[in-house]
N, C-alpha and C. Protein backbone atom coordinates (compact mmCIF):
# COMPACT_ATOMS: atom_id res chain seq x y z
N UNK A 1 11.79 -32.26 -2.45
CA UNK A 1 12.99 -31.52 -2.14
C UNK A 1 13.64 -32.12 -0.88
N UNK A 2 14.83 -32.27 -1.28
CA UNK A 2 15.75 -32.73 0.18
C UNK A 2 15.95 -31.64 1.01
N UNK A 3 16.04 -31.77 2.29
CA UNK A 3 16.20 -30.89 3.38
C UNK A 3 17.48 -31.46 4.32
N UNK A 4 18.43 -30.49 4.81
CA UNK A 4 19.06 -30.72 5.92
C UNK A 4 18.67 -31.47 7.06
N UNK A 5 18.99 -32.14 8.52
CA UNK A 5 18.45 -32.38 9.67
C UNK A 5 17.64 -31.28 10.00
N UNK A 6 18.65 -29.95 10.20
CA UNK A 6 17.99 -28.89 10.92
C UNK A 6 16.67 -27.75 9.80
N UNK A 7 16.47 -28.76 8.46
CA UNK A 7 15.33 -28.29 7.57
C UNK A 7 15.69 -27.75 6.62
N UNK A 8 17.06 -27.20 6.29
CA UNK A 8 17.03 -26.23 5.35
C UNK A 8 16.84 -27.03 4.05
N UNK A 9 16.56 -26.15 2.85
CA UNK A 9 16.88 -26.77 1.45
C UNK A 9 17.74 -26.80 0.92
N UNK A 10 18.26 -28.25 0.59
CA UNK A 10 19.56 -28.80 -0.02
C UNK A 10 19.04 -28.58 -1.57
N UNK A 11 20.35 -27.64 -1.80
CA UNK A 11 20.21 -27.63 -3.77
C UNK A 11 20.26 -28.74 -4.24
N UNK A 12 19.79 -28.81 -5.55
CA UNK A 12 19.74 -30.26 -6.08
C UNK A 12 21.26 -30.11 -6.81
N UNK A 13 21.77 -31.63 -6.90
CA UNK A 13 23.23 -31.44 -7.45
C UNK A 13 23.41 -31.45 -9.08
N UNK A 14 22.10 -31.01 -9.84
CA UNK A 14 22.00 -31.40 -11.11
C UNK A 14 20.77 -30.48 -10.80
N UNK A 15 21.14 -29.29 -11.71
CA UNK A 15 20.06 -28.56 -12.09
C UNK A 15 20.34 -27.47 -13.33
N UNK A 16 19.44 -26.94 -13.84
CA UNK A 16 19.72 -25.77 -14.72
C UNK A 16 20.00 -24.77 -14.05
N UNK A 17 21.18 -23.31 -14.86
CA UNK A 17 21.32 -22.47 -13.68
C UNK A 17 20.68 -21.58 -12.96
N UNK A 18 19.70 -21.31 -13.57
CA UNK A 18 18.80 -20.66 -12.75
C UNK A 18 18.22 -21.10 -11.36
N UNK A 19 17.78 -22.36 -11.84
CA UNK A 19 17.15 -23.14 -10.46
C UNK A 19 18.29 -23.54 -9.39
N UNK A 20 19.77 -23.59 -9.79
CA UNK A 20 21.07 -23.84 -8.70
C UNK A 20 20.87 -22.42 -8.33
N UNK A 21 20.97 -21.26 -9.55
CA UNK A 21 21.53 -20.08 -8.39
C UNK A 21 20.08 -19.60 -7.45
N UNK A 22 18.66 -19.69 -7.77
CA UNK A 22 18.10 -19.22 -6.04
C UNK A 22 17.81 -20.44 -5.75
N UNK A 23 18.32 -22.22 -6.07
CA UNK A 23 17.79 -22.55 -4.81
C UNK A 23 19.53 -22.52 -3.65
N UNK A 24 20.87 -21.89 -4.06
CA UNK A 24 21.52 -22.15 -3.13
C UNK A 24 21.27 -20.48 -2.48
N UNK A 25 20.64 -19.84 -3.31
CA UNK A 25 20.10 -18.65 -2.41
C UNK A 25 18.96 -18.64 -1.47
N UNK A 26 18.13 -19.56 -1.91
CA UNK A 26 17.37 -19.83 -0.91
C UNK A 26 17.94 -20.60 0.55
N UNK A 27 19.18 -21.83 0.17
CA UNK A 27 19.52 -22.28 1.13
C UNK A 27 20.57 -21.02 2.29
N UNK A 28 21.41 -20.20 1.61
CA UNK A 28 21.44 -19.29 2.88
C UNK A 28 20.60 -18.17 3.17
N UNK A 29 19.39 -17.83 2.96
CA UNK A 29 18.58 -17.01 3.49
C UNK A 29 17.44 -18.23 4.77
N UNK A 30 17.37 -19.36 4.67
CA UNK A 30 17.38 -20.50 5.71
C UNK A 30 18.64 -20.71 6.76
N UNK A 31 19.76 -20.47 6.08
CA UNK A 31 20.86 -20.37 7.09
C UNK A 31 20.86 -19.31 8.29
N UNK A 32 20.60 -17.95 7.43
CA UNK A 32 20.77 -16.66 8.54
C UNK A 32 19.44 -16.97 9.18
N UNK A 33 18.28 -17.50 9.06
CA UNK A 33 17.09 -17.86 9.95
C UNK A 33 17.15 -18.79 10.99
N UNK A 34 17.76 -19.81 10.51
CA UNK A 34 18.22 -20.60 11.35
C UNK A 34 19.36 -20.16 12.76
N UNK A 35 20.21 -19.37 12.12
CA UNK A 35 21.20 -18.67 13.37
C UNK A 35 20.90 -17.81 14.13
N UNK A 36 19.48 -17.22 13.91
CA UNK A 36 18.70 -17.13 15.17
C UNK A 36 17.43 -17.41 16.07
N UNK A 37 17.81 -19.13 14.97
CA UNK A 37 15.82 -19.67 15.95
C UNK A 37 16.27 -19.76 17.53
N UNK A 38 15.61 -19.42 18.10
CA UNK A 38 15.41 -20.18 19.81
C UNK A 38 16.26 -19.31 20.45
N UNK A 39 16.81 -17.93 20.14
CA UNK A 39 17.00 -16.77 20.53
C UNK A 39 16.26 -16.00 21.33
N UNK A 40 16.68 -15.09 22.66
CA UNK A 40 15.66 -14.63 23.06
C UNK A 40 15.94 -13.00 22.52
N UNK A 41 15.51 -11.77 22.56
CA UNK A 41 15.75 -10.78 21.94
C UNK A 41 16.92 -10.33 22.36
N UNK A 42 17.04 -10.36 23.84
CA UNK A 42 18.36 -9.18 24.43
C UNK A 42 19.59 -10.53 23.50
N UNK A 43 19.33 -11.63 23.71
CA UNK A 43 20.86 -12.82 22.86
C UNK A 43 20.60 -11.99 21.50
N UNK A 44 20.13 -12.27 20.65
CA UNK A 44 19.61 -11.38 19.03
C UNK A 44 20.65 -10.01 18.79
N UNK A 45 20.60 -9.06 20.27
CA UNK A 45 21.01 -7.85 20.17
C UNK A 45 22.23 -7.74 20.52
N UNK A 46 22.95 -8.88 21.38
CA UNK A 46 24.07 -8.97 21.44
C UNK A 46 25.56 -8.68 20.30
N UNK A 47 26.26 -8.35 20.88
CA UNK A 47 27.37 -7.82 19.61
C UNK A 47 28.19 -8.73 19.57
N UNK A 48 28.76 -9.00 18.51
CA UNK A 48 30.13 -10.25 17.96
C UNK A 48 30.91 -10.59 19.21
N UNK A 49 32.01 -8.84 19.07
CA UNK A 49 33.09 -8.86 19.80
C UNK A 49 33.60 -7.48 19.63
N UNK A 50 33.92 -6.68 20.60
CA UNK A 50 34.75 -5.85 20.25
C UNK A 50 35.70 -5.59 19.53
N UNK A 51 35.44 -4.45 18.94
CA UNK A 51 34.68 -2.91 18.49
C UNK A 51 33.93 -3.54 17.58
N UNK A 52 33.40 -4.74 17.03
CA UNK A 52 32.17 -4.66 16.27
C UNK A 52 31.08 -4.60 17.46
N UNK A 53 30.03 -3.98 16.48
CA UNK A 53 28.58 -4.02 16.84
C UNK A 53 27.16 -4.28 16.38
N UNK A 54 28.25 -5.38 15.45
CA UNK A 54 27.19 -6.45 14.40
C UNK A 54 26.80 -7.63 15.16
N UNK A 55 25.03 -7.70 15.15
CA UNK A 55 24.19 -8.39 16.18
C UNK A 55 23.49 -8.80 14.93
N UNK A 56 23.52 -10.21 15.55
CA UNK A 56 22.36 -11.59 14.62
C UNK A 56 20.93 -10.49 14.50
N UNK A 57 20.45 -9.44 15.50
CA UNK A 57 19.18 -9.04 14.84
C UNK A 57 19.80 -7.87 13.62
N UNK A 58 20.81 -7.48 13.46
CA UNK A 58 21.38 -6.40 13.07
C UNK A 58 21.90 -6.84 11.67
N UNK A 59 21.96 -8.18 11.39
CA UNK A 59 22.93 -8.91 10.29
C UNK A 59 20.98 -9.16 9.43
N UNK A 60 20.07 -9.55 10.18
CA UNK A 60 18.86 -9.64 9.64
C UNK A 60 18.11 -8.71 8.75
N UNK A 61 18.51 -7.75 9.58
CA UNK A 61 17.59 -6.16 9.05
C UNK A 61 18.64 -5.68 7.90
N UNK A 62 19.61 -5.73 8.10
CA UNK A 62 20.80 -5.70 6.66
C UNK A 62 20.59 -6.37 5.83
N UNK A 63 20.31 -7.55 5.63
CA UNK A 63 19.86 -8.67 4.39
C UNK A 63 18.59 -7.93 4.09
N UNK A 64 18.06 -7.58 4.94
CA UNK A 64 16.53 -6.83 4.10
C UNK A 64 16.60 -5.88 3.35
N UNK A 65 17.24 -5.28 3.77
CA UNK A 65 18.04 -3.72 3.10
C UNK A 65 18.73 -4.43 1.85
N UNK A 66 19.51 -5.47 1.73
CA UNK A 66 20.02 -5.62 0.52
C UNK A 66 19.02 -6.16 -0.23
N UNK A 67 18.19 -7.45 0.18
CA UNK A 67 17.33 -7.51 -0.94
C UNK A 67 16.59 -6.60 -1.41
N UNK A 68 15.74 -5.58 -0.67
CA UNK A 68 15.07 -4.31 -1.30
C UNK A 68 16.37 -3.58 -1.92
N UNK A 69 17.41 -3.54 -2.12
CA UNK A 69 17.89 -2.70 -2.56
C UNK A 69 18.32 -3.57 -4.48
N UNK A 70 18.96 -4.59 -3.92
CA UNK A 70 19.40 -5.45 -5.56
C UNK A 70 18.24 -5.71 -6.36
N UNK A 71 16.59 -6.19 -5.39
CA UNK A 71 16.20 -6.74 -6.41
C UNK A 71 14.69 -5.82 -6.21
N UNK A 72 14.57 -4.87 -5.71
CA UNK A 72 13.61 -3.56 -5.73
C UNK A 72 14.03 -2.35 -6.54
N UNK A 73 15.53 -1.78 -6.01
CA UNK A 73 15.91 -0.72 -6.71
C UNK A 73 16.29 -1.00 -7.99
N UNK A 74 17.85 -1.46 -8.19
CA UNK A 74 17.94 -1.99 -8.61
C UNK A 74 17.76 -2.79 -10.09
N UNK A 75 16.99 -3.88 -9.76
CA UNK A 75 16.75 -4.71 -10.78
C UNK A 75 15.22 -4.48 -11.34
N UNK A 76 14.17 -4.12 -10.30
CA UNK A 76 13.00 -3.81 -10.12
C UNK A 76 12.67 -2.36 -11.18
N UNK A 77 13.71 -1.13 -10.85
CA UNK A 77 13.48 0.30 -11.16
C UNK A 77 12.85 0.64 -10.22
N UNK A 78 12.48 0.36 -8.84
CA UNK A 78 11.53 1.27 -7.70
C UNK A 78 12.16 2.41 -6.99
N UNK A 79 11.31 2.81 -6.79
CA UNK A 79 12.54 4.22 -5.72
C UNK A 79 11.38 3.72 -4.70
N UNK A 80 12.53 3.00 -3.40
CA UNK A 80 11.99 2.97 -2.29
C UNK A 80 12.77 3.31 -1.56
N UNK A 81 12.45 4.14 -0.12
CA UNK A 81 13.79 4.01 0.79
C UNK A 81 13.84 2.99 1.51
N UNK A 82 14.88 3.42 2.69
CA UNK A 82 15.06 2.46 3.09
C UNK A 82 13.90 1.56 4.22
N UNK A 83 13.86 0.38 4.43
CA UNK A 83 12.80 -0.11 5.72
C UNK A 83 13.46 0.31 6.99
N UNK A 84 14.37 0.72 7.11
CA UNK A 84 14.44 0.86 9.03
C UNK A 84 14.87 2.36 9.15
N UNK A 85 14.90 3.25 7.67
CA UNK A 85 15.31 4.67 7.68
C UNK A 85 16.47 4.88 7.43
N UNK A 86 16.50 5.84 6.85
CA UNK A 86 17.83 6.24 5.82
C UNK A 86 19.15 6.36 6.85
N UNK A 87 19.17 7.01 8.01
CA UNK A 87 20.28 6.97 8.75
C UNK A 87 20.45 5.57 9.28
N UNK A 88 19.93 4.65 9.02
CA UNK A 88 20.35 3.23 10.09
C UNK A 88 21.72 2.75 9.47
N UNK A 89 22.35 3.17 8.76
CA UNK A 89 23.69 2.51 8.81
C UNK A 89 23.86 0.41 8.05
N UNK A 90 22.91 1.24 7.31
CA UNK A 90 22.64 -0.18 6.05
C UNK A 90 21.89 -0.90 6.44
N UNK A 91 21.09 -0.71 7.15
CA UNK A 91 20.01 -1.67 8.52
C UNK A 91 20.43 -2.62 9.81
N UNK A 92 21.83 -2.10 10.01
CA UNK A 92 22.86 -2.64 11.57
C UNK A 92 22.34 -2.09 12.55
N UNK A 93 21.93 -0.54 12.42
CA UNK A 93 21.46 -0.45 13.88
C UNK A 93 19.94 -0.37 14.18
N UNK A 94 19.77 -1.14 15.84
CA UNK A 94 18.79 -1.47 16.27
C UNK A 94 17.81 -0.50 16.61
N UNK A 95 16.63 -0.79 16.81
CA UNK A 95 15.71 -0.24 17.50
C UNK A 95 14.61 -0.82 18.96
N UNK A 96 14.99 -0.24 20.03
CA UNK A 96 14.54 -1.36 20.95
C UNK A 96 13.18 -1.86 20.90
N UNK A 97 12.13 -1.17 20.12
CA UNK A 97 10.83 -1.46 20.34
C UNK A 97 10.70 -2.60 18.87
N UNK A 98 12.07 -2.96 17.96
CA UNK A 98 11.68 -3.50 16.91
C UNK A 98 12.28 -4.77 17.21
N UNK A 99 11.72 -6.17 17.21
CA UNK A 99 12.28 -7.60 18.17
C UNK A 99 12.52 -8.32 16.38
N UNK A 100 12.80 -9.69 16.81
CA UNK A 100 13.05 -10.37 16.02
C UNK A 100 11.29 -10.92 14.52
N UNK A 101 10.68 -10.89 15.41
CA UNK A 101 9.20 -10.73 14.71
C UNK A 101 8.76 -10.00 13.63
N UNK A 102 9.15 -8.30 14.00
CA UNK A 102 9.16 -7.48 12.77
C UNK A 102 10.01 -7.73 12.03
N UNK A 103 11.37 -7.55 12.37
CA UNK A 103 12.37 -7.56 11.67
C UNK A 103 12.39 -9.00 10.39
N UNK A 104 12.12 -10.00 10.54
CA UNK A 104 11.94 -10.91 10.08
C UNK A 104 10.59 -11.26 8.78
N UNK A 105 9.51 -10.45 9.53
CA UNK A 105 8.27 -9.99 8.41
C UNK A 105 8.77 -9.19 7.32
N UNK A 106 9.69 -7.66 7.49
CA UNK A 106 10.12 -6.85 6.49
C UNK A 106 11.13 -8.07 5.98
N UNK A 107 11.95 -8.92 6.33
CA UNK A 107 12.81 -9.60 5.21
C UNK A 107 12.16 -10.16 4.39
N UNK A 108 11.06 -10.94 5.54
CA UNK A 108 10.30 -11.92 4.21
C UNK A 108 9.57 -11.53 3.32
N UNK A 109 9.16 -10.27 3.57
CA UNK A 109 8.25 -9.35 2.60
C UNK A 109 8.98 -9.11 1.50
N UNK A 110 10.12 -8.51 2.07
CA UNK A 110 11.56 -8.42 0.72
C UNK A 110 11.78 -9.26 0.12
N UNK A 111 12.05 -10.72 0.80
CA UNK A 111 12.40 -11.70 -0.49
C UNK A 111 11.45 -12.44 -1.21
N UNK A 112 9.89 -12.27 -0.76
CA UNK A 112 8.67 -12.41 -1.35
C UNK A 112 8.68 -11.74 -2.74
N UNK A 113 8.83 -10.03 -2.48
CA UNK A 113 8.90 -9.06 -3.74
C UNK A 113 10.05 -9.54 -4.38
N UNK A 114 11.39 -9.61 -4.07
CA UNK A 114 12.40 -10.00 -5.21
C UNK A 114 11.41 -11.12 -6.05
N UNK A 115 11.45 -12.41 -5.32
CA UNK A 115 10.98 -13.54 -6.38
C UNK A 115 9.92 -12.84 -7.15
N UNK A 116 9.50 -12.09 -6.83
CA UNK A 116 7.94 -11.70 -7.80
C UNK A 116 8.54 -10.58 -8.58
N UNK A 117 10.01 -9.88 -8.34
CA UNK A 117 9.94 -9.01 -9.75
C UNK A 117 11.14 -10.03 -10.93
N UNK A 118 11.83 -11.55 -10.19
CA UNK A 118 12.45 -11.84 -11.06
C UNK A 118 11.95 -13.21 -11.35
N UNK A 119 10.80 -13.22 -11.25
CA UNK A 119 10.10 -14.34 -11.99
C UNK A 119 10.00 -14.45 -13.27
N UNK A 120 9.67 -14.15 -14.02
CA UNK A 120 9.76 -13.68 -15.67
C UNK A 120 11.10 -13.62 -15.83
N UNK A 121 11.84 -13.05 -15.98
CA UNK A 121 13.19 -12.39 -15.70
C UNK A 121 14.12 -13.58 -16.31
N UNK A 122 15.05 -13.48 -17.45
CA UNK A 122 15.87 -13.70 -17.84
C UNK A 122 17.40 -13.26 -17.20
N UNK A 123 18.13 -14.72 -16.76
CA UNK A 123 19.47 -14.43 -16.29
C UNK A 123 19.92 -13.02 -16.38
N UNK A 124 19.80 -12.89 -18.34
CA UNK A 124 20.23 -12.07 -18.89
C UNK A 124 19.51 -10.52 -19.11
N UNK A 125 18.41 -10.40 -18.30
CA UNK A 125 17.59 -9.18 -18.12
C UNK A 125 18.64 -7.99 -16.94
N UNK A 126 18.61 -6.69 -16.99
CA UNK A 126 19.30 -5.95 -16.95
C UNK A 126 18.51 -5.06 -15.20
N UNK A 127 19.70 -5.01 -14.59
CA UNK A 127 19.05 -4.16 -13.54
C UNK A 127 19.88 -2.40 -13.91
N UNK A 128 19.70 -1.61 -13.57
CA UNK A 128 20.33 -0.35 -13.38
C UNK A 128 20.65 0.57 -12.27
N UNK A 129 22.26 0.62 -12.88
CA UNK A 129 22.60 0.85 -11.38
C UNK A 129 22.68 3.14 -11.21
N UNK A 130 22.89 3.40 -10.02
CA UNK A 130 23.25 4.82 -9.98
C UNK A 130 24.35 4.66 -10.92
N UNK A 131 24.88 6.40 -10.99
CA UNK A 131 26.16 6.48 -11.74
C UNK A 131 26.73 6.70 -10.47
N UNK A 132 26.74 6.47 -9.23
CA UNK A 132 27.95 6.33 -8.17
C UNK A 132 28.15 4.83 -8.41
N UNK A 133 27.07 3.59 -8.27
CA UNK A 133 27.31 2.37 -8.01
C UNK A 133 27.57 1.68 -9.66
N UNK A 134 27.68 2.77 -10.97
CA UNK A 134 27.99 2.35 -11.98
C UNK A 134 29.03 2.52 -11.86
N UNK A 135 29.90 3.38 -11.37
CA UNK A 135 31.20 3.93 -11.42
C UNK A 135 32.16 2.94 -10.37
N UNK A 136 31.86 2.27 -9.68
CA UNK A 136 31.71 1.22 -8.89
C UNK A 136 32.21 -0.56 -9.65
N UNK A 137 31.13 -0.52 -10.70
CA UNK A 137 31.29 -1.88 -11.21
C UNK A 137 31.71 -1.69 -12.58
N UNK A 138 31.61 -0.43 -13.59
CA UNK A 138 32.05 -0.19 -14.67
C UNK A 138 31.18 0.17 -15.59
N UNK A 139 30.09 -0.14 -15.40
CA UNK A 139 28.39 0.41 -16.57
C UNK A 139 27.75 0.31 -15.45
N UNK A 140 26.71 0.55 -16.31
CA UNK A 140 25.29 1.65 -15.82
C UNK A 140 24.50 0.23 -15.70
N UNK A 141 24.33 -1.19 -15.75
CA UNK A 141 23.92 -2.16 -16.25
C UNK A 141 24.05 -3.35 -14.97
N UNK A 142 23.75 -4.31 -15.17
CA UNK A 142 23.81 -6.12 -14.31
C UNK A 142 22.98 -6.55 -14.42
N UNK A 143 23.53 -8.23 -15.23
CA UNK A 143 22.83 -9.12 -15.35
C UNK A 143 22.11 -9.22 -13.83
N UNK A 144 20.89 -10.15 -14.13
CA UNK A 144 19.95 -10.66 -12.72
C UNK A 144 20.89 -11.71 -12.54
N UNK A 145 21.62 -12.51 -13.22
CA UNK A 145 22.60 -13.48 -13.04
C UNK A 145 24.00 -13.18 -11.98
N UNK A 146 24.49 -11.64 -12.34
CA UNK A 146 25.15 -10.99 -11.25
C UNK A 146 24.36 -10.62 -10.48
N UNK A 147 23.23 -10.28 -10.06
CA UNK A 147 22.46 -10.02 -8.44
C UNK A 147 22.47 -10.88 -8.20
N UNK A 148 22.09 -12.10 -8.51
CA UNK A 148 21.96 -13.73 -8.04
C UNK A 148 23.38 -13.77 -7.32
N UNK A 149 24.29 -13.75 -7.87
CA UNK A 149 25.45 -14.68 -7.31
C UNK A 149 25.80 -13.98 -6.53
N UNK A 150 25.76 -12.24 -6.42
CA UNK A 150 25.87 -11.46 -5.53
C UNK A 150 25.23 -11.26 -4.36
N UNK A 151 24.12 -11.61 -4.34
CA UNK A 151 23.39 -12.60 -3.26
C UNK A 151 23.59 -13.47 -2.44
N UNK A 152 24.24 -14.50 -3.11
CA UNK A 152 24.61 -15.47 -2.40
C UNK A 152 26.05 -15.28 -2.01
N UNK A 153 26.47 -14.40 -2.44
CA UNK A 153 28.11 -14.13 -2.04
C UNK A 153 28.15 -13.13 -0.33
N UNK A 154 26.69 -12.71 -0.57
CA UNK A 154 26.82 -11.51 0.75
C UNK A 154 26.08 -12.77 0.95
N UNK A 155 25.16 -13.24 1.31
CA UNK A 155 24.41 -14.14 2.55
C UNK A 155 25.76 -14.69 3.15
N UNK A 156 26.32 -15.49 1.90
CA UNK A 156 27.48 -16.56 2.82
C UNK A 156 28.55 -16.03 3.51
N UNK A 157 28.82 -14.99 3.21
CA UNK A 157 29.87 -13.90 3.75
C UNK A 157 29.03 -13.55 5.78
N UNK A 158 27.92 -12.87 5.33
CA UNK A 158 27.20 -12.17 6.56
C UNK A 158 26.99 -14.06 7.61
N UNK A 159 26.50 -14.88 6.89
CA UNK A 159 26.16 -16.42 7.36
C UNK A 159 27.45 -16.63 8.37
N UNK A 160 28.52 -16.29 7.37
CA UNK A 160 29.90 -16.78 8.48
C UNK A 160 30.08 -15.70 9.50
N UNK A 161 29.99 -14.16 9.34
CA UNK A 161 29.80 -13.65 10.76
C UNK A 161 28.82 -14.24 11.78
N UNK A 162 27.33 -14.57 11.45
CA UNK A 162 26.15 -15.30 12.10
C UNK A 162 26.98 -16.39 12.52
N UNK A 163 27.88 -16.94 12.32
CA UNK A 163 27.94 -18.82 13.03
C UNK A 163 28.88 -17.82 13.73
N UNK A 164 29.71 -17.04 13.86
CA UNK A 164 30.68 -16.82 14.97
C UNK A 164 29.60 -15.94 16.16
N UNK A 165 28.59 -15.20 15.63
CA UNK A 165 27.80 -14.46 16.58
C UNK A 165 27.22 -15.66 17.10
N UNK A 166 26.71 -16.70 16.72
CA UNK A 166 25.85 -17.06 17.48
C UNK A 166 26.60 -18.26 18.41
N UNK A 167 28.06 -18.58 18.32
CA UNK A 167 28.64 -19.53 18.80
C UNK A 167 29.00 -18.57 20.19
N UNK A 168 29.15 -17.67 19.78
CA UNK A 168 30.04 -16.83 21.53
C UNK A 168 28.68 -16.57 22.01
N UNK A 169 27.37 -16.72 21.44
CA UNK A 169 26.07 -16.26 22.43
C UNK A 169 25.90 -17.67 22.95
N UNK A 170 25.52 -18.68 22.09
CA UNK A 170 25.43 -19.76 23.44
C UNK A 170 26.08 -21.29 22.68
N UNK A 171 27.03 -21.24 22.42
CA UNK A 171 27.97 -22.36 21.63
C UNK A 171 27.24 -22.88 20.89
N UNK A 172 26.25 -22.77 20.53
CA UNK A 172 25.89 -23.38 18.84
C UNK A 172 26.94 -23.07 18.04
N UNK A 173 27.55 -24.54 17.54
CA UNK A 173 28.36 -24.16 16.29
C UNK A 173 27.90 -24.79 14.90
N UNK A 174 28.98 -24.25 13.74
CA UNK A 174 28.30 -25.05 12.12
C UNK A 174 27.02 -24.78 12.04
N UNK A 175 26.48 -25.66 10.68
CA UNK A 175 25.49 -25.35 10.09
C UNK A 175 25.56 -24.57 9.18
């Protein structure tokens, strides 16, 4: 596998779609890791910019929350709540005794379990949604092919808040 300078995994430019859509999901869940190596916690907790109060540790614990949610609830059928508690506000807000260490174990734990409930799993295998979040997309139904790309549509989305958070914390830019 080819890797970036800074390590990540470069998709291959010729693949079947399955293996393009998680390995460019794998390459931004390496991205948001990367935008906060060599961070110290209070930089992590820092906020964008006013009136946001979205923090590189805060954009982390949210990706966890979405993968337990697309590919646990979801696609899985689990009833779990949430990892940082039902009032955290989609997993944005912090907790001071919780650093970059935990927060980072519950993601990887999360995207450990996704790959292990969509291993078997056909593009075309079916997740189920509430009838609020059916009412939302139009059926009760989604391909694993739509969580996939929906995946990678929020990493790269949340990735481009991360390069502006982490450029006003200490000018790291790109990547």
């Amino acid at each position: 596998m080819t890797t970036t300078p800074d390590g990540r995994p470069v998709p291959p430019p010729f693949a079947d779609e399955r293996t393009m859509l998680e390995a460019w999901l794998d390459f931004h869940r390496a991205t948001l890791a990367l935008k906060c190596a060599g961070l110290t916690d209070e930089e992590l907790r820092r906020a964008s910019v006013a009136p946001s109060a979205m923090t590189l540790l805060g954009l982390v614990q949210h990706m966890a929350e979405v993968e337990r949610n697309w590919f646990g609830r979801i696609f899985g059928g689990e009833e779990l709540p949430p990892i940082f508690g039902a009032d955290n506000d989609f997993g944005f807000g912090l907790a001071p005794d919780r650093g970059l260490d935990a927060v980072t174990a519950a993601w990887q734990r999360e995207v450990a379990r996704g790959r292990e409930l969509i291993s078997t799993a056909s593009l075309d295998d079916s997740g189920h949604l509430s009838p609020e979040e059916a009412a939302q997309v139009g059926g009760d139904g989604l391909s694993l092919r739509w969580i996939l790309i929906h995946l990678i549509e929020e990493y790269a989305r949340h990735n481009g808040h991360a390069d502006l958070i982490r450029e006003r914390i200490d000018g790291v830019r790109g990547a």
